[in-house]
N, C-alpha and C. Protein backbone atom coordinates (compact mmCIF):
# COMPACT_ATOMS: atom_id res chain seq x y z
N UNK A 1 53.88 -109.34 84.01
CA UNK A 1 55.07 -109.46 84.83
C UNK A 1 54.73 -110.29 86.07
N UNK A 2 55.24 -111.26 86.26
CA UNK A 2 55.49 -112.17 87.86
C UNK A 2 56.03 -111.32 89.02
N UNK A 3 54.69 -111.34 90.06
CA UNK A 3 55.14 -110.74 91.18
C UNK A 3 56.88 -111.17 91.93
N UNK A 4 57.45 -110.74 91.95
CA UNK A 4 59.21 -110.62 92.86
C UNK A 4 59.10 -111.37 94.19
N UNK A 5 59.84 -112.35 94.49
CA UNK A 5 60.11 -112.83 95.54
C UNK A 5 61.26 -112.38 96.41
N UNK A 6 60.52 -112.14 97.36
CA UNK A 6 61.73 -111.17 98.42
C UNK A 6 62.57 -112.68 99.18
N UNK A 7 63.87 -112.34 99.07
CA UNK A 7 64.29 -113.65 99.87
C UNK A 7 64.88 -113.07 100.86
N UNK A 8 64.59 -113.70 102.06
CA UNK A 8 65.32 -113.01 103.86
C UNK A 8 66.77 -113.27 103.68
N UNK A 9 67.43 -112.31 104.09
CA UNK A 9 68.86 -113.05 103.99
C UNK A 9 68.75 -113.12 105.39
N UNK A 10 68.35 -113.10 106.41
CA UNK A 10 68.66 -113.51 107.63
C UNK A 10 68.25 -115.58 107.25
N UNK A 11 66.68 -115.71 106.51
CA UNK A 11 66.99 -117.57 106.32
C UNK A 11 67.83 -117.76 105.69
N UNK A 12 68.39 -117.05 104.95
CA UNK A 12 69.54 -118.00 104.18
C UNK A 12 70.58 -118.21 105.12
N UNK A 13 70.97 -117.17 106.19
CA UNK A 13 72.14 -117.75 106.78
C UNK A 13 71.80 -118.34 107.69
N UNK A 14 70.18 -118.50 108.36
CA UNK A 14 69.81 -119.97 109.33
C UNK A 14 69.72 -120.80 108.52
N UNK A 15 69.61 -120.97 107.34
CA UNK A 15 69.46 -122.49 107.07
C UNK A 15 70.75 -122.85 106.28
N UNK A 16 71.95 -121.98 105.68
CA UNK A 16 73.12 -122.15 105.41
C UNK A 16 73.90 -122.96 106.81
N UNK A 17 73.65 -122.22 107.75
CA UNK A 17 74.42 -122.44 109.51
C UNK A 17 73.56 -123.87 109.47
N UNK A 18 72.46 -124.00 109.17
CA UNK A 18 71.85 -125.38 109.79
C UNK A 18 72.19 -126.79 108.89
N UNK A 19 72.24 -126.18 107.48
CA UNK A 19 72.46 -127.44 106.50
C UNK A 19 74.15 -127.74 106.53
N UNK A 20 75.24 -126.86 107.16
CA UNK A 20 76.43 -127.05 106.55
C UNK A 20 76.93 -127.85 107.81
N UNK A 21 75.86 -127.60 109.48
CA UNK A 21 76.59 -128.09 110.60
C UNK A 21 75.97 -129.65 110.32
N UNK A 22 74.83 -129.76 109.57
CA UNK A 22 74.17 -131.04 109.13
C UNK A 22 75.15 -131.94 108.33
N UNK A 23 75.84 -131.67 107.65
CA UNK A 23 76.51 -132.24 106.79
C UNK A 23 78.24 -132.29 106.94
N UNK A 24 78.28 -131.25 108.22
CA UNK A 24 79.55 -131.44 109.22
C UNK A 24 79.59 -132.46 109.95
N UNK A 25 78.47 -132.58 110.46
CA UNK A 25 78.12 -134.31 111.49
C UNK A 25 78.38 -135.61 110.92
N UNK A 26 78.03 -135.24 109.25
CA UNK A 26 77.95 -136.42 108.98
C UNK A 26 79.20 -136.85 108.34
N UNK A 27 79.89 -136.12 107.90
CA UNK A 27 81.19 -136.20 106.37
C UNK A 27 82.64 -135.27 107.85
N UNK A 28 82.51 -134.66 108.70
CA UNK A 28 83.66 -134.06 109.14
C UNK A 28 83.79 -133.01 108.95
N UNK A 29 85.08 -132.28 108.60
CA UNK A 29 85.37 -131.61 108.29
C UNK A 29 85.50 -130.73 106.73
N UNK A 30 85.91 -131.85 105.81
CA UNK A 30 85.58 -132.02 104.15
C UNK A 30 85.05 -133.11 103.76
N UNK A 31 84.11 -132.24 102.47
CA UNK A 31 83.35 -133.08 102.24
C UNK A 31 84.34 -133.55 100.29
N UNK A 32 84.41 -135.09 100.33
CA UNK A 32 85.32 -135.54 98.97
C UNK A 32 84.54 -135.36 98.00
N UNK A 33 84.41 -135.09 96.76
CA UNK A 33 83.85 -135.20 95.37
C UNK A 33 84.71 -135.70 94.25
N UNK A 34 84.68 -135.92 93.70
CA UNK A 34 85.03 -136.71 92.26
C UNK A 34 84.59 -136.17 90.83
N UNK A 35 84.25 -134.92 91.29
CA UNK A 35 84.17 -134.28 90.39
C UNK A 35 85.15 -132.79 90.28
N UNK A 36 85.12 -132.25 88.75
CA UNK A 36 85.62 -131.25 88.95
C UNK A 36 84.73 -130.10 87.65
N UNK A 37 84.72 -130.56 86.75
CA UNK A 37 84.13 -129.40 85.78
C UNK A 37 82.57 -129.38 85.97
N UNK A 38 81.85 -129.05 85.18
CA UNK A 38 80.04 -129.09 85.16
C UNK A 38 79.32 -127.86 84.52
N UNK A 39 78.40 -128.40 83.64
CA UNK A 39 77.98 -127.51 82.87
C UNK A 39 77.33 -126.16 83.58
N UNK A 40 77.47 -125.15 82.91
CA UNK A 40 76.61 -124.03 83.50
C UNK A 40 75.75 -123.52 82.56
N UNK A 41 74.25 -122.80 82.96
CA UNK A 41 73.89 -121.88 82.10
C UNK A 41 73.41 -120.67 82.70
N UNK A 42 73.68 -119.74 81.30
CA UNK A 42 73.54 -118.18 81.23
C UNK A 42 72.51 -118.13 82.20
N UNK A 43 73.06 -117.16 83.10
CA UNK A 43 71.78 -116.55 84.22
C UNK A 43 70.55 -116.13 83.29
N UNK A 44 70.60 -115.63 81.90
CA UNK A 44 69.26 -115.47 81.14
C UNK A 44 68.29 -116.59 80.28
N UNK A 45 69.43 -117.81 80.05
CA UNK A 45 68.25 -118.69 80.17
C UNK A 45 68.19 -119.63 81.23
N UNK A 46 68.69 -119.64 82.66
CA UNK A 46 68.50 -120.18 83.22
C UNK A 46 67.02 -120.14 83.95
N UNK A 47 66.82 -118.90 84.14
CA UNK A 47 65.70 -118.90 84.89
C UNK A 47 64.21 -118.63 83.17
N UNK A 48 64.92 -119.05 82.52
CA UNK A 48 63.89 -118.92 80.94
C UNK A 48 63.33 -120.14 80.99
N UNK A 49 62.12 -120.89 81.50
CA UNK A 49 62.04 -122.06 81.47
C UNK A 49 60.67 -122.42 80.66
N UNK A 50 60.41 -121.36 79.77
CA UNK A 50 59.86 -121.93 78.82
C UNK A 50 60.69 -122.31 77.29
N UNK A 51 62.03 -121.58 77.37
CA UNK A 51 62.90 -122.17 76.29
C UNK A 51 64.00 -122.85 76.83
N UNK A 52 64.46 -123.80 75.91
CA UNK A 52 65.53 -124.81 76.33
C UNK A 52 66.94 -124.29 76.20
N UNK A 53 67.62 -124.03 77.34
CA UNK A 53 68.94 -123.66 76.72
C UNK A 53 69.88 -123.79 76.11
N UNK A 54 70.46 -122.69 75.23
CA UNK A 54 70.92 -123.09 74.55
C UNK A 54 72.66 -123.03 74.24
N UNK A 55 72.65 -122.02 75.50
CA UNK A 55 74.25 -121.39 75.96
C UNK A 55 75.26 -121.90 76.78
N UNK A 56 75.42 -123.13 76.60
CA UNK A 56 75.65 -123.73 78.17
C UNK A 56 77.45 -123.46 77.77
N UNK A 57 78.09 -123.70 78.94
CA UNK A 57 79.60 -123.52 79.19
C UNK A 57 79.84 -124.17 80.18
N UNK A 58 81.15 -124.18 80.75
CA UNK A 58 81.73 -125.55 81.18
C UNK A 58 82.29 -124.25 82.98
N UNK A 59 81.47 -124.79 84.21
CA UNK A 59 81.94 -124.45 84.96
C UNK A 59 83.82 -125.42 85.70
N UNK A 60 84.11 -124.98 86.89
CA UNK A 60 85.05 -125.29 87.27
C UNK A 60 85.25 -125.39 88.85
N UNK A 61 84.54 -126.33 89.72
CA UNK A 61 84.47 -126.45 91.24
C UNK A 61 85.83 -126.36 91.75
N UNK A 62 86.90 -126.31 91.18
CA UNK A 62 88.38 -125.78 92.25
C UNK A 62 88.29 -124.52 92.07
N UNK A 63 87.60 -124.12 90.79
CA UNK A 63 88.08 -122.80 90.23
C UNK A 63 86.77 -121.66 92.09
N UNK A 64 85.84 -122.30 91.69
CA UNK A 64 85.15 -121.90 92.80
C UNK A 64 85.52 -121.85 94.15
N UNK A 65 86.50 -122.62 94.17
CA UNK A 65 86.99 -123.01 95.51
C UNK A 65 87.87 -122.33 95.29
N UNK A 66 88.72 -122.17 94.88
CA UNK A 66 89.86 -120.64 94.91
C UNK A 66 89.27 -119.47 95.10
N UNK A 67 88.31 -119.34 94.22
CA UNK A 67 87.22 -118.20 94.60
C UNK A 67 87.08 -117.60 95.96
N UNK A 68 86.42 -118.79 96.22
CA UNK A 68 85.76 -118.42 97.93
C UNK A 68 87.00 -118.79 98.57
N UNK A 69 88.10 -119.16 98.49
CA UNK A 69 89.28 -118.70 99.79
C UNK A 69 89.76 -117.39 99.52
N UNK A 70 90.03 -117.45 98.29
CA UNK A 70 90.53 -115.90 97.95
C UNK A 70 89.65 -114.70 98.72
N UNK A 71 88.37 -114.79 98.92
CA UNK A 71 87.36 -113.72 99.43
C UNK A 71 87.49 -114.54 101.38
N UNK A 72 88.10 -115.25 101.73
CA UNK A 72 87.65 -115.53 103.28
C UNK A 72 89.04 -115.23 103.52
N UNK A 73 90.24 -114.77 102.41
CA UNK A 73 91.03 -114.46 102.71
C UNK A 73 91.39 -112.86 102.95
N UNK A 74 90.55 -112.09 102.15
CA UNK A 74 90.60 -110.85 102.17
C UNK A 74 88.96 -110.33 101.73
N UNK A 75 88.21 -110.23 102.78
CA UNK A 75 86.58 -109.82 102.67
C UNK A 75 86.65 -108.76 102.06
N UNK A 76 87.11 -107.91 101.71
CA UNK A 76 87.32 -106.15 101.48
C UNK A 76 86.88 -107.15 99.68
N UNK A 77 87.61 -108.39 99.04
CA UNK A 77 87.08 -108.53 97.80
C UNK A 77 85.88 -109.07 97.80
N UNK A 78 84.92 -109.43 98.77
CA UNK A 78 83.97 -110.02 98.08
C UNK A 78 83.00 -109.39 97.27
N UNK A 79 81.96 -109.89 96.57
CA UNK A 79 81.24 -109.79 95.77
C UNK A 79 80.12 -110.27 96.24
N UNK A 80 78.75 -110.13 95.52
CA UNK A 80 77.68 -110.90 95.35
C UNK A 80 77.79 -111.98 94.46
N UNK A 81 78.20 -112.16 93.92
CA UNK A 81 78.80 -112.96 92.39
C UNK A 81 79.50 -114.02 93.15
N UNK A 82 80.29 -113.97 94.81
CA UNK A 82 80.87 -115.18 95.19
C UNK A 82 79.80 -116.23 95.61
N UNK A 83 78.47 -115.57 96.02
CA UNK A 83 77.24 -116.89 96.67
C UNK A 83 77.17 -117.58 95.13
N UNK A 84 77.05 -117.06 94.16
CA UNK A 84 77.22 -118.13 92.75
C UNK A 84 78.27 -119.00 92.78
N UNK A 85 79.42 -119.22 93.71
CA UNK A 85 80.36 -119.87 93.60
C UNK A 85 79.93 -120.52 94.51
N UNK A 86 79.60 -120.13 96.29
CA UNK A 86 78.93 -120.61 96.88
C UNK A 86 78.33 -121.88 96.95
N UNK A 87 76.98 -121.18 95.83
CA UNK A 87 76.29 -122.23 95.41
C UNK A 87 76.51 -123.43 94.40
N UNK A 88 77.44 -123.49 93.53
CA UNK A 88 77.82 -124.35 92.74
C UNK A 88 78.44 -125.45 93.72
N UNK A 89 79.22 -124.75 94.46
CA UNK A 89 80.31 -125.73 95.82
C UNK A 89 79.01 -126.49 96.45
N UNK A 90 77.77 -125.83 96.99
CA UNK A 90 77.41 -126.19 97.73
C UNK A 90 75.63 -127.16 97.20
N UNK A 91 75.82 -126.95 96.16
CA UNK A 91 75.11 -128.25 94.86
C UNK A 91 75.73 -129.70 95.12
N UNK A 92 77.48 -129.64 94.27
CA UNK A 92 77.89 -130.87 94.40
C UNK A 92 77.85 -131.21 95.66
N UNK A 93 78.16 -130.55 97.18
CA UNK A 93 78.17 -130.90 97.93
C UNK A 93 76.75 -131.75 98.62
N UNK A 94 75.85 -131.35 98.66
CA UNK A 94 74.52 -131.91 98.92
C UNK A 94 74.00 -133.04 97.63
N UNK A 95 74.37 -133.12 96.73
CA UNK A 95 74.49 -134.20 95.77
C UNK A 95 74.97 -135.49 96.33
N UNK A 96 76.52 -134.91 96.89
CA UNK A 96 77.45 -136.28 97.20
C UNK A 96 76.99 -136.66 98.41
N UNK A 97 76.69 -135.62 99.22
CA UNK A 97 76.06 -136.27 100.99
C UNK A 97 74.73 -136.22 100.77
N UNK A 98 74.10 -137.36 100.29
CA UNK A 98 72.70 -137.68 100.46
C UNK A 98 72.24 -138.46 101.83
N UNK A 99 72.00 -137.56 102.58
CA UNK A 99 71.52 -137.82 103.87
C UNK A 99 70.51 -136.91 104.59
């Protein structure tokens, strides 16, 4: 078994606060993409990286973005399951602002 990596959630939200005011400076307020669907895979073979996956499905970046207003609209719904939306938003986003 592979020793567990503890992750701080106090860095994630200094370097969430630091990368999003980074990329506020540069793009404004919104950031544009040109994209909208994108493949996903199963949280079980994602992190399987000695086999190739084989489950993939078709994510949805508005669908994410409804997501996360729906939860900044009423916190009482969030989830852990929304930083997965989070993070998909915040992939394409650092993709498109290469800076």
């Amino acid at each position: 078994m592979t020793e567990q990596t503890r992750v701080p959630i106090a860095t994630l939200k200094q370097a969430a606060k630091v990368l999003l005011e980074h990329v506020e400076a540069i793009e404004g307020e919104f950031v544009s993409v040109d994209k909208d669907y994108y493949w996903a895979i199963a949280p079980e073979q994602l992190y399987d990286v000695l086999h190739e996956p084989s489950d993939l499905t078709v994510g949805q970046l508005t669908e994410c973005l409804d997501n996360l207003n729906s939860i900044v609209a009423d916190p009482s719904t969030a989830t852990s399951y929304g930083l997965v939306w989070l993070a998909d938003l915040a992939r394409v986003v650092g993709q498109s602002v290469v800076r």
